[in-house]
PDB file of N, CA and C in Angstrom:
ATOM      1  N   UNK A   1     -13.936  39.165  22.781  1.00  0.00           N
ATOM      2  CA  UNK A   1     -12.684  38.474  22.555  1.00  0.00           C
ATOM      3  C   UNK A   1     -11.764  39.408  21.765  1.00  0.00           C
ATOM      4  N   UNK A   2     -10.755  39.659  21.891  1.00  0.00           N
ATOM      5  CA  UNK A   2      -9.383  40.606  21.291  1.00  0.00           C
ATOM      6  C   UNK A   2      -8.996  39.749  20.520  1.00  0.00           C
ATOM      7  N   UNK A   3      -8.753  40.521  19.388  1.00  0.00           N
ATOM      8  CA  UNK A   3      -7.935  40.336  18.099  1.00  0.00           C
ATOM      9  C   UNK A   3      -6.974  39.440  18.677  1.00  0.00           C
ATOM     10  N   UNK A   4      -6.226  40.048  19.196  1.00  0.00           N
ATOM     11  CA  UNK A   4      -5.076  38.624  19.881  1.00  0.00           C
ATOM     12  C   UNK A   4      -5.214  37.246  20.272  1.00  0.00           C
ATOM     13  N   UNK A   5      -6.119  36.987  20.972  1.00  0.00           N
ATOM     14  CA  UNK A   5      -6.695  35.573  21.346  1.00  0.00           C
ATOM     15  C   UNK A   5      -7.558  34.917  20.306  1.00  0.00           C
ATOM     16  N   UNK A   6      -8.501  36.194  19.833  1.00  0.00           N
ATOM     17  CA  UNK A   6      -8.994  35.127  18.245  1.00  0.00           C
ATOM     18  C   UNK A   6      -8.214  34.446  17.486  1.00  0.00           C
ATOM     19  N   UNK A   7      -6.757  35.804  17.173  1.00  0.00           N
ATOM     20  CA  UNK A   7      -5.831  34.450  16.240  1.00  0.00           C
ATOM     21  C   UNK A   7      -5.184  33.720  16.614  1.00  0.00           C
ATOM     22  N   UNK A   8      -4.928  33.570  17.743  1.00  0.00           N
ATOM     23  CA  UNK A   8      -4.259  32.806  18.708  1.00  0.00           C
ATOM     24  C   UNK A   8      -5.288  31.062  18.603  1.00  0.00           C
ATOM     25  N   UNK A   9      -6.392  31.760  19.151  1.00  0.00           N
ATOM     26  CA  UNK A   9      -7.263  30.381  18.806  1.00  0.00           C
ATOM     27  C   UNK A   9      -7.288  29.840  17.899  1.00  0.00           C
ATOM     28  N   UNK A  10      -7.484  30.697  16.273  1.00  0.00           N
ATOM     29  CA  UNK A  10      -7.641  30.739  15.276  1.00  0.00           C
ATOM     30  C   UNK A  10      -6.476  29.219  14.376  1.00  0.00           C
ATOM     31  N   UNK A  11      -5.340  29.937  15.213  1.00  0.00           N
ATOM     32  CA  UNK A  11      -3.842  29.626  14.807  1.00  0.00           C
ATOM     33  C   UNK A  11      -3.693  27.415  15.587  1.00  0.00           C
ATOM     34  N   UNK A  12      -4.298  28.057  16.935  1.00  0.00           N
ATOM     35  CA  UNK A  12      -4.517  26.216  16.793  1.00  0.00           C
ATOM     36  C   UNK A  12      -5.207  25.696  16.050  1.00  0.00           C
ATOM     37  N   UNK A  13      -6.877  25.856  15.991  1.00  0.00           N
ATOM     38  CA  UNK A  13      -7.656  25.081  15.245  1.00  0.00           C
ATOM     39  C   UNK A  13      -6.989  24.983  14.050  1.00  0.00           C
ATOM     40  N   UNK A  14      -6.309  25.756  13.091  1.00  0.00           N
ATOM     41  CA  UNK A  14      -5.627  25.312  11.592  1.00  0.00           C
ATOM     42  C   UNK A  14      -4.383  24.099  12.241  1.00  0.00           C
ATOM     43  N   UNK A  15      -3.625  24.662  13.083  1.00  0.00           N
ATOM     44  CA  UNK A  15      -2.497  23.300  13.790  1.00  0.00           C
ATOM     45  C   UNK A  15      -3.389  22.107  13.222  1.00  0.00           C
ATOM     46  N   UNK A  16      -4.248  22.376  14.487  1.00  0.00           N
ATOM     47  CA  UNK A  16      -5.092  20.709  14.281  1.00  0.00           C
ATOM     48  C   UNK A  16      -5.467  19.925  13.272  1.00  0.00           C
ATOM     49  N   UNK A  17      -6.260  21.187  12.396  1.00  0.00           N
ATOM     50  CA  UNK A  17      -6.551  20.632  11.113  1.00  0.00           C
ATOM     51  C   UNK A  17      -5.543  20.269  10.070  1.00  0.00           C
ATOM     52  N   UNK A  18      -4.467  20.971   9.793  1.00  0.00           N
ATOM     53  CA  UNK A  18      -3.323  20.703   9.155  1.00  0.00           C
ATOM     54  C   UNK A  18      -2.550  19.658   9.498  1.00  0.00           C
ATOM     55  N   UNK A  19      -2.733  19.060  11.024  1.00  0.00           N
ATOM     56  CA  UNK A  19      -2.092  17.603  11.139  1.00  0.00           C
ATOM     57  C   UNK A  19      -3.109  16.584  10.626  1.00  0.00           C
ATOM     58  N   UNK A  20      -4.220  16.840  10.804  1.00  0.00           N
ATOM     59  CA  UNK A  20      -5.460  16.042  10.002  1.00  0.00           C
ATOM     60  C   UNK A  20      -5.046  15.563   8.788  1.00  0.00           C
ATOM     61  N   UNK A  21      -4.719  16.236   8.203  1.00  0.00           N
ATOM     62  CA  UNK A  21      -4.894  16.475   6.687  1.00  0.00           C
ATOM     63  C   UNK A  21      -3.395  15.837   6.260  1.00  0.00           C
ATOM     64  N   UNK A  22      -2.292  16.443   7.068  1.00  0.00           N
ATOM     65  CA  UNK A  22      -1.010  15.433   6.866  1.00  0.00           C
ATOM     66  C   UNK A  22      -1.250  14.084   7.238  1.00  0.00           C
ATOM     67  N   UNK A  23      -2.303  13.638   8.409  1.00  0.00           N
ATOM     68  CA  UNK A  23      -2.083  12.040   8.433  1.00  0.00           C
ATOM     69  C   UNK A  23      -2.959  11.382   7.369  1.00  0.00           C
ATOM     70  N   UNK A  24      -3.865  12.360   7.041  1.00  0.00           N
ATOM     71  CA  UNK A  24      -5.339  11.671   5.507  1.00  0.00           C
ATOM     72  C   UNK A  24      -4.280  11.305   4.100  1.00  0.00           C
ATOM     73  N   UNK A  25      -3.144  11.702   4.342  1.00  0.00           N
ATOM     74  CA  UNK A  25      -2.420  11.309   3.018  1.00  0.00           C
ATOM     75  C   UNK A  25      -1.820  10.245   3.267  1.00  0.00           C
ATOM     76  N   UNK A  26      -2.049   9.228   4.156  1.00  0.00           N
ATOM     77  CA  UNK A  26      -1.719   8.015   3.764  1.00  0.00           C
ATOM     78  C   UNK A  26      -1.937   7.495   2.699  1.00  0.00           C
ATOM     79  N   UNK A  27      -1.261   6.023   1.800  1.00  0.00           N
ATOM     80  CA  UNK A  27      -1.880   5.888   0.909  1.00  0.00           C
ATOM     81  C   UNK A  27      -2.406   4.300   1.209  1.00  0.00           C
ATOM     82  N   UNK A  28      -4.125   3.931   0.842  1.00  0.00           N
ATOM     83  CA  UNK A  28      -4.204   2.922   1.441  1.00  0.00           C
ATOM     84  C   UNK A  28      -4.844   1.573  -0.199  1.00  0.00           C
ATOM     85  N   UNK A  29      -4.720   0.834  -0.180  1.00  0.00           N
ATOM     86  CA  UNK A  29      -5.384  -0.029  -0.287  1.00  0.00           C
ATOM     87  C   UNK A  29      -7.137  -0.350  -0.536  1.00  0.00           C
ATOM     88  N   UNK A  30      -7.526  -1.316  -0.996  1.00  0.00           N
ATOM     89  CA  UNK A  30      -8.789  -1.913  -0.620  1.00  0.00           C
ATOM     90  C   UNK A  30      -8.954  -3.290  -1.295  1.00  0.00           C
ATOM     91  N   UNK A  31      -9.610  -3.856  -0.139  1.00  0.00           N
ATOM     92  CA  UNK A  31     -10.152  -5.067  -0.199  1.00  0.00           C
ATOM     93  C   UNK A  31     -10.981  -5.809  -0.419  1.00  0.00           C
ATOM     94  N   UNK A  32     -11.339  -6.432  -1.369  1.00  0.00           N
ATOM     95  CA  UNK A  32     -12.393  -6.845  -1.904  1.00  0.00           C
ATOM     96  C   UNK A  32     -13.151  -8.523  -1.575  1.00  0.00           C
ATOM     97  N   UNK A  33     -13.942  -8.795  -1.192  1.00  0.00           N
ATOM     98  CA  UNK A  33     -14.159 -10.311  -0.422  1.00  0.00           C
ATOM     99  C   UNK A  33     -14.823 -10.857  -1.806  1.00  0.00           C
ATOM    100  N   UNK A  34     -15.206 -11.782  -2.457  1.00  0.00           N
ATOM    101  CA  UNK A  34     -16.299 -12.375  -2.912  1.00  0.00           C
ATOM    102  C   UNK A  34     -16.207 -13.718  -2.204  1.00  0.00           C
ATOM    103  N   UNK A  35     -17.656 -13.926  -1.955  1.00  0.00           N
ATOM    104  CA  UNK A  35     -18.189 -14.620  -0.987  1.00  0.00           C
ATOM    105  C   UNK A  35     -19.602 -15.726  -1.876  1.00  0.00           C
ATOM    106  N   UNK A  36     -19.947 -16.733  -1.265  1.00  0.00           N
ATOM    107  CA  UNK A  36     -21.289 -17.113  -1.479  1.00  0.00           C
ATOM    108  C   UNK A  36     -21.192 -18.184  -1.915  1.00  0.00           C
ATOM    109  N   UNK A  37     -22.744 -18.959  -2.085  1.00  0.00           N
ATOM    110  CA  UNK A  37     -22.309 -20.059  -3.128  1.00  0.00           C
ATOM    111  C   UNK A  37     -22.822 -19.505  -4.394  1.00  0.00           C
ATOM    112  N   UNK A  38     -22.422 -21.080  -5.443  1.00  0.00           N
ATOM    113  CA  UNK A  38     -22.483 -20.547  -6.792  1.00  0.00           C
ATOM    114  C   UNK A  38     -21.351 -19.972  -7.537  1.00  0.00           C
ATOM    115  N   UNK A  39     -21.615 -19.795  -9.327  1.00  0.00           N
ATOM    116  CA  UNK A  39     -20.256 -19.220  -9.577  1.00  0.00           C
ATOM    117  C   UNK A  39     -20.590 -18.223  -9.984  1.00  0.00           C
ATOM    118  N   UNK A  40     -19.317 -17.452 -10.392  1.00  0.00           N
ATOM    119  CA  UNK A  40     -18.980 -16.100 -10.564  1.00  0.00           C
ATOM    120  C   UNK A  40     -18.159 -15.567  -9.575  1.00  0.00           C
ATOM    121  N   UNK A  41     -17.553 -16.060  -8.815  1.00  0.00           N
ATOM    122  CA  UNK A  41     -16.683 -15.540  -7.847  1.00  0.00           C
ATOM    123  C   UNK A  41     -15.447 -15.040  -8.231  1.00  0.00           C
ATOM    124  N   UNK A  42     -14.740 -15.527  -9.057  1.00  0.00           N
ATOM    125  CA  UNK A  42     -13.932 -15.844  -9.938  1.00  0.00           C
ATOM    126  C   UNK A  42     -13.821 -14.560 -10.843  1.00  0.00           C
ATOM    127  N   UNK A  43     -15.045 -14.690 -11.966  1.00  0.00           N
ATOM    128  CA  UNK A  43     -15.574 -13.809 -12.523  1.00  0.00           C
ATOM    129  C   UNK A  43     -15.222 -12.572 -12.486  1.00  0.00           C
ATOM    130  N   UNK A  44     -16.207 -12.240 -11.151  1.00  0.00           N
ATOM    131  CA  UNK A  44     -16.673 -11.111 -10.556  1.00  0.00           C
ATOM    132  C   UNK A  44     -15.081 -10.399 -10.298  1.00  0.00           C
ATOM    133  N   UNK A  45     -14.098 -10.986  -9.262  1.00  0.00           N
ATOM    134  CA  UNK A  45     -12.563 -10.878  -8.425  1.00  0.00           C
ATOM    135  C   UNK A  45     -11.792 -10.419  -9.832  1.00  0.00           C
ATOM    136  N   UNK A  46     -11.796 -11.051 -10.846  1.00  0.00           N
ATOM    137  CA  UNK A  46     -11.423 -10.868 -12.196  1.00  0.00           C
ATOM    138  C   UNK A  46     -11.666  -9.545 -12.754  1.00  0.00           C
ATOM    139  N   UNK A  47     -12.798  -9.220 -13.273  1.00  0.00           N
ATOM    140  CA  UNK A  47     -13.509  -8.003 -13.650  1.00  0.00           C
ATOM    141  C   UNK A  47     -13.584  -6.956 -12.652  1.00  0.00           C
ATOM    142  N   UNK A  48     -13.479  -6.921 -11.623  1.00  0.00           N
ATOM    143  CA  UNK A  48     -13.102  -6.139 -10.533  1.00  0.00           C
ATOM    144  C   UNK A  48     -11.167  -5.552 -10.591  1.00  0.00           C
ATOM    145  N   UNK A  49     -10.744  -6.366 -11.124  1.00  0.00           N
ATOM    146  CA  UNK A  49      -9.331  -6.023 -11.038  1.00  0.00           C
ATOM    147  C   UNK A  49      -8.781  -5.317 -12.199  1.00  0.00           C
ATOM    148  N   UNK A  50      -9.227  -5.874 -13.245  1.00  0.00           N
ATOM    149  CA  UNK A  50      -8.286  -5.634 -14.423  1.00  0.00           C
ATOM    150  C   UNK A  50      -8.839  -4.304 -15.211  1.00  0.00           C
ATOM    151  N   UNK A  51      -9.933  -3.998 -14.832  1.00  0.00           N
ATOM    152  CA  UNK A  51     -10.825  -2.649 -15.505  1.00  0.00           C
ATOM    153  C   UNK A  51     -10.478  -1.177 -14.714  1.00  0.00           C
ATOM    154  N   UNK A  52     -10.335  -1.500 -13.588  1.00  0.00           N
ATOM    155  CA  UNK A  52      -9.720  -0.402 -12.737  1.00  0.00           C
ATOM    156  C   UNK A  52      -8.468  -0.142 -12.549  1.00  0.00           C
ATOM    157  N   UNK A  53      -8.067  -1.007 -13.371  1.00  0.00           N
ATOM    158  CA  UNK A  53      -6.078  -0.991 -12.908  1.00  0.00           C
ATOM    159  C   UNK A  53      -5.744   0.299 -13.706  1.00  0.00           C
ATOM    160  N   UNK A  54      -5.101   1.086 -13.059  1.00  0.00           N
ATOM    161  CA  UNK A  54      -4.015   2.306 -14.054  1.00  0.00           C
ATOM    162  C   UNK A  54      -2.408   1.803 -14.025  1.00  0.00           C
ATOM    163  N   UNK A  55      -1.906   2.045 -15.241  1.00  0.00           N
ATOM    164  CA  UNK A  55      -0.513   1.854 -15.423  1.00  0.00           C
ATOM    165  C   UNK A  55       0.269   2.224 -14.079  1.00  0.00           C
ATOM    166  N   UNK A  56      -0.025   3.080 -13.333  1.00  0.00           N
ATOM    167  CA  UNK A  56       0.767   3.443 -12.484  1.00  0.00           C
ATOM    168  C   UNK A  56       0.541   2.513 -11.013  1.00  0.00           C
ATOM    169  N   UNK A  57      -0.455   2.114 -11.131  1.00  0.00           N
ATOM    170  CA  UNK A  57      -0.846   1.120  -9.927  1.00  0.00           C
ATOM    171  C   UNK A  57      -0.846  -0.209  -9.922  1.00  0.00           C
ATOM    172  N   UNK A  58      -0.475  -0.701  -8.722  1.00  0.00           N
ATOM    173  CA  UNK A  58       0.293  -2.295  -8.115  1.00  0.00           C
ATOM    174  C   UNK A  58      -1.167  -2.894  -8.057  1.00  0.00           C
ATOM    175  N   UNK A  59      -1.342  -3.783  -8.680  1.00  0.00           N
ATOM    176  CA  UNK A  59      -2.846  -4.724  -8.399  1.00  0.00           C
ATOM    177  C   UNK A  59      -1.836  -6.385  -7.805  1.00  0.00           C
ATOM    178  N   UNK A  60      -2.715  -6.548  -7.266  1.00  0.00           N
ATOM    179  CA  UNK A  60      -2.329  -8.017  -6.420  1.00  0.00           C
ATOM    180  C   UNK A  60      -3.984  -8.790  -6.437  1.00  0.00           C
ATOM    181  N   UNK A  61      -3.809 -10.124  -6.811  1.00  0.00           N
ATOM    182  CA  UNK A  61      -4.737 -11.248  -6.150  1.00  0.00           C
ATOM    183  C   UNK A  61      -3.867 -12.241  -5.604  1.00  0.00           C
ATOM    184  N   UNK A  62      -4.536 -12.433  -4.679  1.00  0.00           N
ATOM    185  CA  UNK A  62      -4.187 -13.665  -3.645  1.00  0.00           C
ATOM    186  C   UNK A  62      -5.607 -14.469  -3.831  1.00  0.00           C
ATOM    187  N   UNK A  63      -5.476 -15.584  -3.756  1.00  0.00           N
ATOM    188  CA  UNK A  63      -6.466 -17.074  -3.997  1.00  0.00           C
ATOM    189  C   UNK A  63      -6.823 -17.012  -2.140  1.00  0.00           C
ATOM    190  N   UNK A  64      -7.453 -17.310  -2.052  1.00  0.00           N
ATOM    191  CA  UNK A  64      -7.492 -18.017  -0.501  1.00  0.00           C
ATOM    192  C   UNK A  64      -8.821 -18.976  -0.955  1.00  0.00           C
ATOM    193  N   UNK A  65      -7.512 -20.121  -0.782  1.00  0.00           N
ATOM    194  CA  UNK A  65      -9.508 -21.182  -0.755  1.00  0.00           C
ATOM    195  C   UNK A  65     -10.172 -22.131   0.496  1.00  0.00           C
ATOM    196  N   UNK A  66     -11.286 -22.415   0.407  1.00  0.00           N
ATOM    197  CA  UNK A  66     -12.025 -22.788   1.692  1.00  0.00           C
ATOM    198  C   UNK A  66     -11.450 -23.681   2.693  1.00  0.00           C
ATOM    199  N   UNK A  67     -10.137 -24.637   2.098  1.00  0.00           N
ATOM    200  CA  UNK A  67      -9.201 -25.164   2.933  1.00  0.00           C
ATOM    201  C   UNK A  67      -8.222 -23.971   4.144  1.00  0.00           C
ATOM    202  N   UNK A  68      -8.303 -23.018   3.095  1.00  0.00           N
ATOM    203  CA  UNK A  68      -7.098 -22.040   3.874  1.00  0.00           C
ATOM    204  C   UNK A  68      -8.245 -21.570   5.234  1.00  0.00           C
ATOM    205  N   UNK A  69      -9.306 -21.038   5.556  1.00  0.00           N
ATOM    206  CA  UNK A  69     -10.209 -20.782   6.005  1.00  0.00           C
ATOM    207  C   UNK A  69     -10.193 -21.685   7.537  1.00  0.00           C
ATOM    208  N   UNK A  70     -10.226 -22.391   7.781  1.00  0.00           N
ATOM    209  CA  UNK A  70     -10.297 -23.900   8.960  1.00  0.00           C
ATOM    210  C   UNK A  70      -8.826 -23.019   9.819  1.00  0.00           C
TER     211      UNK A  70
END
């Protein structure tokens, strides 16, 4: 293979990867379920939120209860 076509090849595979890497910077979210019977659901959704929060980040709870579900 010639110097020429290696970087030639070379030169897509980075293309590719460099659009990779521009779409991985989305910024996403996550979602957390608590589920089951019994308590601590509450709890748990609670202590899950408020310990991980940084000043710079949007925390949201939404309720959904077993009526909303049907």
């Amino acid at each position: 293979m010639s110097d020429e076509r290696y970087r030639e090849r070379q030169q897509r595979l980075k293309d590719k990867v460099d659009a990779r890497v521009a779409a991985a910077q989305d910024e996403r979210g996550i979602v957390m379920v608590f589920t089951g019977n019994g308590k601590g659901k509450t709890t748990a959704a609670l202590w899950h939120r408020d310990p991980r929060r940084r000043p710079w980040q949007k925390s949201r709870r939404d309720p959904v209860y077993q009526g909303d579900l049907a």
